[in-house]
C-alpha atoms as a PDB file:
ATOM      1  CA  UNK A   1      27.321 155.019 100.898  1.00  0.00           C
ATOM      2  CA  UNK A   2      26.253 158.565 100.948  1.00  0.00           C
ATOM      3  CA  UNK A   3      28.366 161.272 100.005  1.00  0.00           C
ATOM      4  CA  UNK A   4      27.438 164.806  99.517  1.00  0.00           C
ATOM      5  CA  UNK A   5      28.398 167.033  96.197  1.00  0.00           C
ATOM      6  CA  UNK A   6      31.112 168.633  96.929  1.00  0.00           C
ATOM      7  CA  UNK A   7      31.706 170.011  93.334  1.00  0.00           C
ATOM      8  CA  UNK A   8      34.832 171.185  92.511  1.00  0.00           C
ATOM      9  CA  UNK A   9      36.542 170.104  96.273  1.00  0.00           C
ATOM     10  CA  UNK A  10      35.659 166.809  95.679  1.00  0.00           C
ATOM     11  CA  UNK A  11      39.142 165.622  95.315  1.00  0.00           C
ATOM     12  CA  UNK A  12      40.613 167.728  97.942  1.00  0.00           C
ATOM     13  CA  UNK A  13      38.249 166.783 100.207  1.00  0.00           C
ATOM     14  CA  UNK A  14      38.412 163.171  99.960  1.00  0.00           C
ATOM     15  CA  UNK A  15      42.612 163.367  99.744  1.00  0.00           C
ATOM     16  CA  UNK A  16      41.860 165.231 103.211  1.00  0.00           C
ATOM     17  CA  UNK A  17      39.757 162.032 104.566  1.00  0.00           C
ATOM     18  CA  UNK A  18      42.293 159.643 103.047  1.00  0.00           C
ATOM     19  CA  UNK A  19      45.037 161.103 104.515  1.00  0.00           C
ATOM     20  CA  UNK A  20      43.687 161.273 108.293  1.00  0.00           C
ATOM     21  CA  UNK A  21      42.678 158.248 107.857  1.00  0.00           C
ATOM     22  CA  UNK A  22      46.255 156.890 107.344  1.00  0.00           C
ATOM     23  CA  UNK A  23      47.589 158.867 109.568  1.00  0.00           C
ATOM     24  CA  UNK A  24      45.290 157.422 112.566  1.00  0.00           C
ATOM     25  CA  UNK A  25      45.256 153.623 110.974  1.00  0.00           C
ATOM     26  CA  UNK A  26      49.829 154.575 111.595  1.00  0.00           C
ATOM     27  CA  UNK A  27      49.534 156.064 115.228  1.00  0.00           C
ATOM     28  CA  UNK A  28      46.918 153.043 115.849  1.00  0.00           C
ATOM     29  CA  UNK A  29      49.422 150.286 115.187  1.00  0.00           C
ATOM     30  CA  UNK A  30      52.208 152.067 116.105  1.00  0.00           C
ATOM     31  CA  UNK A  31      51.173 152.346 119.516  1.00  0.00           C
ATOM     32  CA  UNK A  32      49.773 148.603 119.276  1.00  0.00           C
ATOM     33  CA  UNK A  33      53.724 147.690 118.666  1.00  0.00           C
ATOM     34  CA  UNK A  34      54.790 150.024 121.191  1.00  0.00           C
ATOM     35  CA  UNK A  35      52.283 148.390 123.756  1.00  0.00           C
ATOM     36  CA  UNK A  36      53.458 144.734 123.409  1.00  0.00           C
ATOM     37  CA  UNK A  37      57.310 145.499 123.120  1.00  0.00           C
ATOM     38  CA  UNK A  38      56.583 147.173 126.590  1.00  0.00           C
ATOM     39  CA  UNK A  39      54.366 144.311 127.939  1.00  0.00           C
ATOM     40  CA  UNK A  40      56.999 141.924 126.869  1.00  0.00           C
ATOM     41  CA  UNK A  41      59.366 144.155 128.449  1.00  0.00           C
ATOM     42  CA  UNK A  42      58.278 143.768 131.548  1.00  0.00           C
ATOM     43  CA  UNK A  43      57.261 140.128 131.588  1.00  0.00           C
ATOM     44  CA  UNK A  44      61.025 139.854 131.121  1.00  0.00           C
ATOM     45  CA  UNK A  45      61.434 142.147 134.245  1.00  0.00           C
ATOM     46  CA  UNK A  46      59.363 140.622 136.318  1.00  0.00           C
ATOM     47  CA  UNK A  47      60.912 137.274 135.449  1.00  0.00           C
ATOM     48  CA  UNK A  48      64.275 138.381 136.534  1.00  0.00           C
ATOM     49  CA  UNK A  49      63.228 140.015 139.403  1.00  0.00           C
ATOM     50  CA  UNK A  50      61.790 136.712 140.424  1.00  0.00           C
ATOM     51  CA  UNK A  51      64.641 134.844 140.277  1.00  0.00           C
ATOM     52  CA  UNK A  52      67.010 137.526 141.815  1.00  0.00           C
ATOM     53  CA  UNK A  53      64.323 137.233 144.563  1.00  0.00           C
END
């Protein structure tokens, strides 16, 4: 892997990647959660409205 000198910012730097890095790898399986509660949501919807039907 390359990674350029960055002297003296080398650890703030890389605490900067780190961090966005968690933060997107959270909102990423957040909204993976958030996208099958809601598609099993409405299966269940759909199901009832079927049978109300």
């Amino acid at each position: 892997m390359f990674l350029p000198d960055l002297g003296k910012y080398t650890v703030p730097v890389l605490g900067a990647y780190a961090v966005a890095l968690l933060l997107i790898l959270i909102l990423t399986v957040q909204s993976l959660i958030r996208a099958a509660r809601i598609k099993r949501d409405l299966a269940e919807t759909e199901e009832r409205r079927k049978h109300h039907d």
